[in-house]
PDB file of N, CA and C in Angstrom:
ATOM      1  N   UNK A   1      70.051  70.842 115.542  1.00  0.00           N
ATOM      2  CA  UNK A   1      70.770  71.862 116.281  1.00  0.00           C
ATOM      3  C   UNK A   1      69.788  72.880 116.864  1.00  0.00           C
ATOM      4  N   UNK A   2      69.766  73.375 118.220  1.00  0.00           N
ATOM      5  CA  UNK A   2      69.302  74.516 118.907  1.00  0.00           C
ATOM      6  C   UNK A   2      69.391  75.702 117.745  1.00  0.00           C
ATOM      7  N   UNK A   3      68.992  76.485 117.840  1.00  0.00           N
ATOM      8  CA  UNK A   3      68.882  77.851 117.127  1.00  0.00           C
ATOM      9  C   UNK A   3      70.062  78.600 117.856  1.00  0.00           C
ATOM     10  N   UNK A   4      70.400  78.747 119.344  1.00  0.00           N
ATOM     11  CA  UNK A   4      70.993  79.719 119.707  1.00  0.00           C
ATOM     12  C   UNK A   4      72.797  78.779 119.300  1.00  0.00           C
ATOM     13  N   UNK A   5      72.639  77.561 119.036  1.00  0.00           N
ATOM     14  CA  UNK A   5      74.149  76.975 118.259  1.00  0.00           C
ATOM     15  C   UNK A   5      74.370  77.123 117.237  1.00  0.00           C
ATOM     16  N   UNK A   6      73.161  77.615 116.265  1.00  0.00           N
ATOM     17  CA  UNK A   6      73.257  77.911 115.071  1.00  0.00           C
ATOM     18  C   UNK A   6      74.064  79.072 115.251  1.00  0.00           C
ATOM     19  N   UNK A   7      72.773  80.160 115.927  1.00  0.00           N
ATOM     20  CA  UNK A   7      73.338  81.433 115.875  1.00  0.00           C
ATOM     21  C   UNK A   7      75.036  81.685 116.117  1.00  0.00           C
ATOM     22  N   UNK A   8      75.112  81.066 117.496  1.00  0.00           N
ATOM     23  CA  UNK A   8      76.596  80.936 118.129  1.00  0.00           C
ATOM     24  C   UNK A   8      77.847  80.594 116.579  1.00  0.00           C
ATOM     25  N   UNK A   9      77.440  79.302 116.258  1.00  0.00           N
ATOM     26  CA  UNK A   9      78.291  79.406 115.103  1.00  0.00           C
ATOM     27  C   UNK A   9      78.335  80.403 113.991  1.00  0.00           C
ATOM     28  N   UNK A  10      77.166  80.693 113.472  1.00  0.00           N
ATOM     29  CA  UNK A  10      77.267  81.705 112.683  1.00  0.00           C
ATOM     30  C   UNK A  10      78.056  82.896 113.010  1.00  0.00           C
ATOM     31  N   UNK A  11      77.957  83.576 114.419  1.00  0.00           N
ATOM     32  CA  UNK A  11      79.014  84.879 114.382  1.00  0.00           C
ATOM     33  C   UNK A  11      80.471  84.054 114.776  1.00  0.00           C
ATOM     34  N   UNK A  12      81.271  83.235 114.931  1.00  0.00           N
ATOM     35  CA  UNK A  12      82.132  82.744 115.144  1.00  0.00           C
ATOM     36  C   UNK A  12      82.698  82.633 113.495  1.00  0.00           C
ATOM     37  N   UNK A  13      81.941  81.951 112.725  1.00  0.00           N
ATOM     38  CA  UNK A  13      82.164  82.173 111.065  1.00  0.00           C
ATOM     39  C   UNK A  13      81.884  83.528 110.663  1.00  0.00           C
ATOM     40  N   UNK A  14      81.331  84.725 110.908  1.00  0.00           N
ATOM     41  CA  UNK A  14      81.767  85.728 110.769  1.00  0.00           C
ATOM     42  C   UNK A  14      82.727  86.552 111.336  1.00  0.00           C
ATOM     43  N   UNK A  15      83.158  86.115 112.704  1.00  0.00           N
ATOM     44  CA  UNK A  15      84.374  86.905 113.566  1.00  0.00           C
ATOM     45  C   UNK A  15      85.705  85.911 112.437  1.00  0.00           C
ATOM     46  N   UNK A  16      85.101  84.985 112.113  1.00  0.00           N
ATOM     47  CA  UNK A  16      86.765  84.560 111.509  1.00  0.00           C
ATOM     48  C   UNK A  16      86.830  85.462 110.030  1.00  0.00           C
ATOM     49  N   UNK A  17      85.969  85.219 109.494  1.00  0.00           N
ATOM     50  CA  UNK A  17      86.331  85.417 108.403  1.00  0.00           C
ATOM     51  C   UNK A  17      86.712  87.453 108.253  1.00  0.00           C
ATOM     52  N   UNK A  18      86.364  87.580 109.106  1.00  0.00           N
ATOM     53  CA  UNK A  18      86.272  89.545 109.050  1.00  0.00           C
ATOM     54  C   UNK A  18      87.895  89.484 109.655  1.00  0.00           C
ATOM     55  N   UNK A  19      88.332  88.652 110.785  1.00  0.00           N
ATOM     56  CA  UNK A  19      89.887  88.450 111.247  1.00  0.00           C
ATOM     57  C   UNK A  19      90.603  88.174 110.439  1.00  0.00           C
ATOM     58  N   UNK A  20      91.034  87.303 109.204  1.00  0.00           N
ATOM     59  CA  UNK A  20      91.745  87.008 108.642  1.00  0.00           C
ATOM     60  C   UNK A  20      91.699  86.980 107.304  1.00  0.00           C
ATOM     61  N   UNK A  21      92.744  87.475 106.559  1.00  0.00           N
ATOM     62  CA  UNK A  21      91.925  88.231 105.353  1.00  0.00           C
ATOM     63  C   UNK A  21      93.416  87.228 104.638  1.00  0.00           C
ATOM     64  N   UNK A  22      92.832  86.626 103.290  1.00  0.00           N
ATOM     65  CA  UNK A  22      93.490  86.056 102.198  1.00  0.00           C
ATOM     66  C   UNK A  22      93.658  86.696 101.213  1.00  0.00           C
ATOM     67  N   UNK A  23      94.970  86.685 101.050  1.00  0.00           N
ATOM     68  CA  UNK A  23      95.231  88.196  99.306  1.00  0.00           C
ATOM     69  C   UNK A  23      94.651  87.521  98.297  1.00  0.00           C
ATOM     70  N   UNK A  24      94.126  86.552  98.002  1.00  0.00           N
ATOM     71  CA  UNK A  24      93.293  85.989  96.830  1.00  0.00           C
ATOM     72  C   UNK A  24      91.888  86.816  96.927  1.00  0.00           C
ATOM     73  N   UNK A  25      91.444  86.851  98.174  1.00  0.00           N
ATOM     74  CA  UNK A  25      90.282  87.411  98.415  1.00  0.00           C
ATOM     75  C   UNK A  25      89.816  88.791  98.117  1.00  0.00           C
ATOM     76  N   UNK A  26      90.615  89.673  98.031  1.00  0.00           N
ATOM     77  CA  UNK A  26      90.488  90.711  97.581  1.00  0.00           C
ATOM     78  C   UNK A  26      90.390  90.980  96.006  1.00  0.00           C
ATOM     79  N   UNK A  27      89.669  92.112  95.654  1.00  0.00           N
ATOM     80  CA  UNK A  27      89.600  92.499  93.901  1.00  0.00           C
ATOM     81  C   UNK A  27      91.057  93.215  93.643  1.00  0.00           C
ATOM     82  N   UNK A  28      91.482  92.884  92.333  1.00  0.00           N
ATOM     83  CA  UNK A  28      92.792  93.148  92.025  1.00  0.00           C
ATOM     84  C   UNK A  28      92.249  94.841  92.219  1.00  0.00           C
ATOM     85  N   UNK A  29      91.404  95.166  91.601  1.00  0.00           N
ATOM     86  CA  UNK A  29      90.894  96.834  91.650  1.00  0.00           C
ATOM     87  C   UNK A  29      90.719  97.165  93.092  1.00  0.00           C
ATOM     88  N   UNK A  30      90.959  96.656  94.252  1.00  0.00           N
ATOM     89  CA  UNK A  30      90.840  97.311  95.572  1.00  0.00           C
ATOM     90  C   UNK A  30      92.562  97.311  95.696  1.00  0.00           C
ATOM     91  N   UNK A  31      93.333  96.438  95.447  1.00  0.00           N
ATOM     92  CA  UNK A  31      94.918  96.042  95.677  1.00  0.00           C
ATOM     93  C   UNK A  31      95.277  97.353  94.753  1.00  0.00           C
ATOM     94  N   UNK A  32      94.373  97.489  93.755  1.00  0.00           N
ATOM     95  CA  UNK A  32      95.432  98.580  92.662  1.00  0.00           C
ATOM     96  C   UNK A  32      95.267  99.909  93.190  1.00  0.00           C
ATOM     97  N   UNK A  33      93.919  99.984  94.006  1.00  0.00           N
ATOM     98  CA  UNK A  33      93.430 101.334  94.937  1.00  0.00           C
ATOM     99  C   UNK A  33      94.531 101.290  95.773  1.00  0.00           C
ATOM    100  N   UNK A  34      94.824 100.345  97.061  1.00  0.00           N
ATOM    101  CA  UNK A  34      95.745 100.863  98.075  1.00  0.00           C
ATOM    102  C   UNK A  34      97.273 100.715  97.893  1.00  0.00           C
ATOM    103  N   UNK A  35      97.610 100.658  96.490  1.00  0.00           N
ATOM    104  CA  UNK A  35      98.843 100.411  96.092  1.00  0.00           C
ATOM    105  C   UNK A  35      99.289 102.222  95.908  1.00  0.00           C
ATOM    106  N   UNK A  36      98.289 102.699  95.443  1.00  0.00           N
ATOM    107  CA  UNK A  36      97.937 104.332  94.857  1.00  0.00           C
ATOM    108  C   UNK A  36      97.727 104.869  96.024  1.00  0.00           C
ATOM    109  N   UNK A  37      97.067 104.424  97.157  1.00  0.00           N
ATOM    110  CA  UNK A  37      97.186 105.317  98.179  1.00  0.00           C
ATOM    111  C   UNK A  37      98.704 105.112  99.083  1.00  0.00           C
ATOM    112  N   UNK A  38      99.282 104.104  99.282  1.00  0.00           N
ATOM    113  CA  UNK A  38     100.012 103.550  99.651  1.00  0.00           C
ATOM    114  C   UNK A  38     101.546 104.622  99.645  1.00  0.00           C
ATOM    115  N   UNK A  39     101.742 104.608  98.046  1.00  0.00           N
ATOM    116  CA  UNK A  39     102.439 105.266  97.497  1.00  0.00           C
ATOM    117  C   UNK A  39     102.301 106.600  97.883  1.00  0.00           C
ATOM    118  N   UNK A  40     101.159 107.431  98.011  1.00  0.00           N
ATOM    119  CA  UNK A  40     100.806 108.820  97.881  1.00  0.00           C
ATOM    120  C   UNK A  40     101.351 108.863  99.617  1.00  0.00           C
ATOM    121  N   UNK A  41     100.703 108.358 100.412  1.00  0.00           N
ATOM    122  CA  UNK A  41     100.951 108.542 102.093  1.00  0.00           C
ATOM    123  C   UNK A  41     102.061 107.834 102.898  1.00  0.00           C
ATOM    124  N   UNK A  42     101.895 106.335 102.340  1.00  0.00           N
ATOM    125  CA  UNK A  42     103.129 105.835 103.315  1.00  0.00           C
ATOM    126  C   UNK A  42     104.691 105.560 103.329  1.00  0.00           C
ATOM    127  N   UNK A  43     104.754 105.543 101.551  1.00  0.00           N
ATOM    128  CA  UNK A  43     105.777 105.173 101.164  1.00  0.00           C
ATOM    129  C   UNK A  43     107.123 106.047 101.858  1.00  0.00           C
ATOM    130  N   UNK A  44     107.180 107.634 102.161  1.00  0.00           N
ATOM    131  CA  UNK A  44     107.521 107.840 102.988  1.00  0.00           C
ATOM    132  C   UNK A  44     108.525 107.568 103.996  1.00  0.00           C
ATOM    133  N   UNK A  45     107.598 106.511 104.933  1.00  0.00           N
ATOM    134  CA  UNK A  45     108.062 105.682 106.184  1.00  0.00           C
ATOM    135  C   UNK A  45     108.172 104.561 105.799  1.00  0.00           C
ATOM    136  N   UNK A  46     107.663 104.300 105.183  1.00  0.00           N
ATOM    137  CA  UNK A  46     107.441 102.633 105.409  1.00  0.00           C
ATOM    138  C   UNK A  46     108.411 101.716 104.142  1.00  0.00           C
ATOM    139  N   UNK A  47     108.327 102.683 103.309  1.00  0.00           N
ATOM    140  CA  UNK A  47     109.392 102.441 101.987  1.00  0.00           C
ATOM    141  C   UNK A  47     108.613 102.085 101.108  1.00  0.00           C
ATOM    142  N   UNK A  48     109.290 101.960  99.759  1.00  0.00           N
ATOM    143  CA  UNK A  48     108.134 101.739  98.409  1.00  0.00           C
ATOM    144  C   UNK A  48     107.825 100.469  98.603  1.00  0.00           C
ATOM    145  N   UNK A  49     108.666  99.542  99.105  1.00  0.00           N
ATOM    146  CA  UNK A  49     107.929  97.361  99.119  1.00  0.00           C
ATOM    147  C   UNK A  49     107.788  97.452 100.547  1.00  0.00           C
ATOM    148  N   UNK A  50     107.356  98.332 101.487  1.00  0.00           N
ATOM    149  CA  UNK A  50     106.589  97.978 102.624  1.00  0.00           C
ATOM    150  C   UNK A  50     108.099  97.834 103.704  1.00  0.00           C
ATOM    151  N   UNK A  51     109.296  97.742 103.376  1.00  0.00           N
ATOM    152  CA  UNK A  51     110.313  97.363 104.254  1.00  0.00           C
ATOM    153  C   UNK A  51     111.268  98.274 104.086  1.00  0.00           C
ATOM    154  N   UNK A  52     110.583  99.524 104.500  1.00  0.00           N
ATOM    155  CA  UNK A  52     111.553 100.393 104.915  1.00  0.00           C
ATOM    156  C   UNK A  52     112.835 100.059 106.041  1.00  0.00           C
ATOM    157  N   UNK A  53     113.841 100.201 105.872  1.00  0.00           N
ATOM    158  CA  UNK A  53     114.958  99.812 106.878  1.00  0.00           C
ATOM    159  C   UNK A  53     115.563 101.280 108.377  1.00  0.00           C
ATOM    160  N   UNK A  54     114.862 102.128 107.908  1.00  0.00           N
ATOM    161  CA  UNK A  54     114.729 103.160 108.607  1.00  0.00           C
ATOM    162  C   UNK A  54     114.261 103.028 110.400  1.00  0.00           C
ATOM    163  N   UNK A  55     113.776 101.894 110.292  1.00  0.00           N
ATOM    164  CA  UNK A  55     113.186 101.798 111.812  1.00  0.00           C
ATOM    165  C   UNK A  55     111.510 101.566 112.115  1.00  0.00           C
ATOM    166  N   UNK A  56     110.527 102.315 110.809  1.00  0.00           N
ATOM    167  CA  UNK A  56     109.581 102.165 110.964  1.00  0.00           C
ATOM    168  C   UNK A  56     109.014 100.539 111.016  1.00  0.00           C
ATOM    169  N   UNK A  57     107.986 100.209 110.849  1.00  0.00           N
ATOM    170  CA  UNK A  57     107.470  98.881 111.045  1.00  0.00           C
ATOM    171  C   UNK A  57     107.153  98.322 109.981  1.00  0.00           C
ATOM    172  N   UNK A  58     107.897  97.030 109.592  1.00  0.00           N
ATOM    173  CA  UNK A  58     107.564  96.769 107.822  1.00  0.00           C
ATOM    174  C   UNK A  58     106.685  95.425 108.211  1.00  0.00           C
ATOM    175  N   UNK A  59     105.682  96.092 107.217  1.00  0.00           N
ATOM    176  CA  UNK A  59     104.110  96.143 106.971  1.00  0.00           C
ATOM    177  C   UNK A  59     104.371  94.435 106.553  1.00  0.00           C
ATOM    178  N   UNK A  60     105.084  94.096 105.384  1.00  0.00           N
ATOM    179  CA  UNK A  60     105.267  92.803 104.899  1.00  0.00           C
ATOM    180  C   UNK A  60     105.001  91.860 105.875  1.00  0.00           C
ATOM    181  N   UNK A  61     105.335  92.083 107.319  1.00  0.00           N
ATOM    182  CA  UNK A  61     105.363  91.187 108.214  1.00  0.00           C
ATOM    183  C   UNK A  61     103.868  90.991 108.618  1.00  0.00           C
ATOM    184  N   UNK A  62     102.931  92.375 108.602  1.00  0.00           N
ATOM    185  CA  UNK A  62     101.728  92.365 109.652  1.00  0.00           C
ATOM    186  C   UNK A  62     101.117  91.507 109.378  1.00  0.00           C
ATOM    187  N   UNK A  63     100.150  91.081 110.339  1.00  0.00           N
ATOM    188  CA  UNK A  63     100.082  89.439 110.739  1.00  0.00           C
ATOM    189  C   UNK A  63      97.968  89.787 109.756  1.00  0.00           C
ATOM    190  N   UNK A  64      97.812  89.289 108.737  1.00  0.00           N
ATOM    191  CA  UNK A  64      96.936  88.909 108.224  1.00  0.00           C
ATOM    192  C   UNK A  64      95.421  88.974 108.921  1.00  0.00           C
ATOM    193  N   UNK A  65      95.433  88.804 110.169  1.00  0.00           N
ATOM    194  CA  UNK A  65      94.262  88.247 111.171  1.00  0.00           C
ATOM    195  C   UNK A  65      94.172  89.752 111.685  1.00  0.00           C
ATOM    196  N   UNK A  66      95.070  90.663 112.153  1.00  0.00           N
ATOM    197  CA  UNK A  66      94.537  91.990 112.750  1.00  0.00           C
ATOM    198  C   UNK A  66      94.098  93.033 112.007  1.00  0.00           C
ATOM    199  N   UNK A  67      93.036  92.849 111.601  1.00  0.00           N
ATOM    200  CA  UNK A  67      92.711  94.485 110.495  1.00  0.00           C
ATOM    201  C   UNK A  67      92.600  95.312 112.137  1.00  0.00           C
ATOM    202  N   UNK A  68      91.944  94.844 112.809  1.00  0.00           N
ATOM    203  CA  UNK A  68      92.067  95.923 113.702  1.00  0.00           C
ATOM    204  C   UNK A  68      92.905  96.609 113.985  1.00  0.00           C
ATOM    205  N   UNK A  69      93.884  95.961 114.448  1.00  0.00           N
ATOM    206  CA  UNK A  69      94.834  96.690 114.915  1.00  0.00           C
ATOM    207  C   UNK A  69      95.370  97.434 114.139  1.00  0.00           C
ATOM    208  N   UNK A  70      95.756  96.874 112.391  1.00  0.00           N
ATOM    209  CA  UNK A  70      95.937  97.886 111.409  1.00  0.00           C
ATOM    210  C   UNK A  70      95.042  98.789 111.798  1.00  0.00           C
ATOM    211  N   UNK A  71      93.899  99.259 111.173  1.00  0.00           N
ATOM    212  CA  UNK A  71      92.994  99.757 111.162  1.00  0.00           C
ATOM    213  C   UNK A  71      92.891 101.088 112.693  1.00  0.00           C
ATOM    214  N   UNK A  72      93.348 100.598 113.678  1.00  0.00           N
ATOM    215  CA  UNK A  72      93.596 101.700 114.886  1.00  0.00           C
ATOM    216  C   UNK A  72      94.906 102.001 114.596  1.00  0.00           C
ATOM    217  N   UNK A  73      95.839 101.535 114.030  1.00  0.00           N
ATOM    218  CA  UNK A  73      97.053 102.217 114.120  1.00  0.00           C
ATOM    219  C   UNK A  73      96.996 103.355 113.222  1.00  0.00           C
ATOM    220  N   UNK A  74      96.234 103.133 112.008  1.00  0.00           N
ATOM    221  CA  UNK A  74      96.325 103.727 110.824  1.00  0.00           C
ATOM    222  C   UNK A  74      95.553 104.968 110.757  1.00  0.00           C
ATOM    223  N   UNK A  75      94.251 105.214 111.537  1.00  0.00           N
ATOM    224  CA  UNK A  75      93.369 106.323 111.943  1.00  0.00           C
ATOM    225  C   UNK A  75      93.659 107.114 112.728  1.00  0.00           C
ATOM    226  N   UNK A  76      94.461 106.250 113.851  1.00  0.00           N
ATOM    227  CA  UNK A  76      94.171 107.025 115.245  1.00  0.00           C
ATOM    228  C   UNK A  76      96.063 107.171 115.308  1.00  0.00           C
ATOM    229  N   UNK A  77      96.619 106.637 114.958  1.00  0.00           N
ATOM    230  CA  UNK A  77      98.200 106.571 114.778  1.00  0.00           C
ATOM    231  C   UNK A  77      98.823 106.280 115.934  1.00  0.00           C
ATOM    232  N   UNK A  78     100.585 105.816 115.607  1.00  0.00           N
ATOM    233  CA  UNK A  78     100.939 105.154 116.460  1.00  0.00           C
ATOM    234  C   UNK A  78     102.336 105.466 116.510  1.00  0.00           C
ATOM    235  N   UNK A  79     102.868 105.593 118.043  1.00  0.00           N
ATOM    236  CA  UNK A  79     103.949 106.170 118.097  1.00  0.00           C
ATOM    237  C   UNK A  79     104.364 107.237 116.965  1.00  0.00           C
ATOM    238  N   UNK A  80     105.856 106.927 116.228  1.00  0.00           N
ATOM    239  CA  UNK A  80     105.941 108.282 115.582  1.00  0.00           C
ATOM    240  C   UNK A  80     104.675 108.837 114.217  1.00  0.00           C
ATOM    241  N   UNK A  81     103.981 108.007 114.020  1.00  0.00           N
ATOM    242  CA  UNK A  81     102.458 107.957 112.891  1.00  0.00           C
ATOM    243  C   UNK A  81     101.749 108.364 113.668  1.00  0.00           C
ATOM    244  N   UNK A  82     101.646 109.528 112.507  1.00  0.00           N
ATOM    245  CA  UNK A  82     100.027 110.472 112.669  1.00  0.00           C
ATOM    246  C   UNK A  82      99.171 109.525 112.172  1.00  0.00           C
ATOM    247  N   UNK A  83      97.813 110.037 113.045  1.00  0.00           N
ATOM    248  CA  UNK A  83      96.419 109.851 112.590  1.00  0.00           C
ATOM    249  C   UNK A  83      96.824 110.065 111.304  1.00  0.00           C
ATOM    250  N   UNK A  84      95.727 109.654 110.317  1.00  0.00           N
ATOM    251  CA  UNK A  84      95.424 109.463 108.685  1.00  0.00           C
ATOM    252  C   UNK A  84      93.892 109.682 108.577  1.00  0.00           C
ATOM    253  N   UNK A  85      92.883 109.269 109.859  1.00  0.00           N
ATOM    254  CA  UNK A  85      91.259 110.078 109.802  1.00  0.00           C
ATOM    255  C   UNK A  85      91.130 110.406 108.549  1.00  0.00           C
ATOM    256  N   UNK A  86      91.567 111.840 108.935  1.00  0.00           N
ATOM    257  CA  UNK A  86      91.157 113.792 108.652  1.00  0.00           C
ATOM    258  C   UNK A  86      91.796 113.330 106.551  1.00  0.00           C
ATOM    259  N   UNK A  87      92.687 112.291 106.594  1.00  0.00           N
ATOM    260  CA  UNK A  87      93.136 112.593 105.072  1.00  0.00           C
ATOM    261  C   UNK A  87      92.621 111.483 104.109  1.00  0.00           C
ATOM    262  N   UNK A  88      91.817 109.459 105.011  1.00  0.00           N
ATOM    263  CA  UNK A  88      91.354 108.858 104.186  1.00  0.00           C
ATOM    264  C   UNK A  88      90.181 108.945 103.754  1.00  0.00           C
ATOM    265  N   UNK A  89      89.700 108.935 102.379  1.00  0.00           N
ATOM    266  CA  UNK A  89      88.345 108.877 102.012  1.00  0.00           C
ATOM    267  C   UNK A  89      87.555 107.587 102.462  1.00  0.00           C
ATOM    268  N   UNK A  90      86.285 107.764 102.235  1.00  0.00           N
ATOM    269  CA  UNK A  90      85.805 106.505 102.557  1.00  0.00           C
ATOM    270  C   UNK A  90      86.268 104.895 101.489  1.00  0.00           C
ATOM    271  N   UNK A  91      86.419 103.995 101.907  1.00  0.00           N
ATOM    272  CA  UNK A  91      87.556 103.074 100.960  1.00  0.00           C
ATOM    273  C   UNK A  91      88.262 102.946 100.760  1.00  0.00           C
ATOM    274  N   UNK A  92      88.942 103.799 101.768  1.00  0.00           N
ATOM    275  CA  UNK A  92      90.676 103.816 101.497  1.00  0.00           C
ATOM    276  C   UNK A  92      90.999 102.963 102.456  1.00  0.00           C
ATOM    277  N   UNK A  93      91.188 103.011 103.570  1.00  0.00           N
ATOM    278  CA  UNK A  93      91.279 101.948 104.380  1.00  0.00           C
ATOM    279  C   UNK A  93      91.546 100.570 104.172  1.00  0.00           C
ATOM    280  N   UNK A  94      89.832 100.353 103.693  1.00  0.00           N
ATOM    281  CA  UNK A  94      90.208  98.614 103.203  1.00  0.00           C
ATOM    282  C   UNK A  94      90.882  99.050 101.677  1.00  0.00           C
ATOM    283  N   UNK A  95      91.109  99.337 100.929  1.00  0.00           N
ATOM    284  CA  UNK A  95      92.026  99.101 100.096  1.00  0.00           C
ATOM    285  C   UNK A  95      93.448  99.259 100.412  1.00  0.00           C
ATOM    286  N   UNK A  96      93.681 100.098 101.028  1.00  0.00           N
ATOM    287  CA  UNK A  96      95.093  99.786 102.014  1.00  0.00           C
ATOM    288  C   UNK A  96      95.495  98.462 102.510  1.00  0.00           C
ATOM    289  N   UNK A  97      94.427  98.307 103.207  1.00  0.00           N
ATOM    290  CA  UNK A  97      94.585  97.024 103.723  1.00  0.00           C
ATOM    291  C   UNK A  97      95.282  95.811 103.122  1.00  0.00           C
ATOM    292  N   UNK A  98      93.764  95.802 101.502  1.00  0.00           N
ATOM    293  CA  UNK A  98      94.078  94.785 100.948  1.00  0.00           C
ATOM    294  C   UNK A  98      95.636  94.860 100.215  1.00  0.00           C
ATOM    295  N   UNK A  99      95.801  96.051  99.964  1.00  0.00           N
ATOM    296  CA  UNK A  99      97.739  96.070  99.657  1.00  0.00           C
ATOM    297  C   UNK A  99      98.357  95.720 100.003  1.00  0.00           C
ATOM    298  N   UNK A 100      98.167  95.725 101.925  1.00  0.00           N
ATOM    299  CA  UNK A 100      99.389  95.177 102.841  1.00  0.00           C
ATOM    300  C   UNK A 100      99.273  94.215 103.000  1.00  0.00           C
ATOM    301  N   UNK A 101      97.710  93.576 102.895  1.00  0.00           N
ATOM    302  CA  UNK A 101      97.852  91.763 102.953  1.00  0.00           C
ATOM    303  C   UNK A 101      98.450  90.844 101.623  1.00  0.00           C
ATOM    304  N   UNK A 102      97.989  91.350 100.642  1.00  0.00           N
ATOM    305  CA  UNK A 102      98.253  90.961  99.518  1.00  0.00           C
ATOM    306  C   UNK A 102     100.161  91.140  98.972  1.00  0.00           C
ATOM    307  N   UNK A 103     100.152  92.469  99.680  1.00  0.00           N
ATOM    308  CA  UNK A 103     101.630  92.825  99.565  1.00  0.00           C
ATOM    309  C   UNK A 103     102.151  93.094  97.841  1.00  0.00           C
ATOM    310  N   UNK A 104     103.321  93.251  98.039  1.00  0.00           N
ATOM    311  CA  UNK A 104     103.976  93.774  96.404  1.00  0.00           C
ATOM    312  C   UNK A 104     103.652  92.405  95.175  1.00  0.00           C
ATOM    313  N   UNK A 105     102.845  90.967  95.631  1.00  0.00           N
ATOM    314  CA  UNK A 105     102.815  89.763  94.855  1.00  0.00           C
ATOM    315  C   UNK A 105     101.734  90.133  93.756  1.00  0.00           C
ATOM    316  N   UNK A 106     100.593  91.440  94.159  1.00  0.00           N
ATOM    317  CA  UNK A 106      99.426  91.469  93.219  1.00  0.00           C
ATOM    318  C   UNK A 106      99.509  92.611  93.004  1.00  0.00           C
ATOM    319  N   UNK A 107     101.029  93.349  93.127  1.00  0.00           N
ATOM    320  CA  UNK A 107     100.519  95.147  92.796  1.00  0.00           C
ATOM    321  C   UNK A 107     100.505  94.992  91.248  1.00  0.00           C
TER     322      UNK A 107
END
């Protein structure tokens, strides 16, 4: 193989694997972090199992492959959701994350 097909594959196996995240993959201690933040900020809107019936957007559904888009909705906020910036510590985020991928199966 060329070097620059190596290379080529190599960030293609890193764009996947950073896109799509498996709730096995995560440490039960990051799931038990954004279960605790979860509770403290979103529960709120979003309801205590993620499916609030209120109108907001239940999380249960979000599609596994977009941290991004999590990730911009959740900082920078979206429609009636405030930014969260100014209130997550560093690690909160991806432990959030791993909550909503993993969902209520590993809290």
């Amino acid at each position: 193989m060329r070097m620059c097909d190596i290379l080529g594959l190599g960030l293609v196996l890193v764009g996947t694997s950073a896109g799509a995240q498996n709730p096995e993959s995560f440490p039960q201690a990051q799931i038990d972090k954004g279960a605790e933040i979860y509770s403290t900020y979103c529960t709120p809107c979003h309801g205590p199992q993620m499916d609030y019936p209120g109108g907001s957007f239940d999380l249960r559904t979000f599609p596994p492959q977009q941290y991004d888009r999590f990730a911009n909705s959740v900082t920078k906020g979206k429609n009636n959701m405030p930014p969260w910036t100014d209130v997550l510590q560093p690690g909160d985020l991806e432990a959030l994350w791993a909550y909503v991928v993993a969902g209520e199966s590993k809290k």
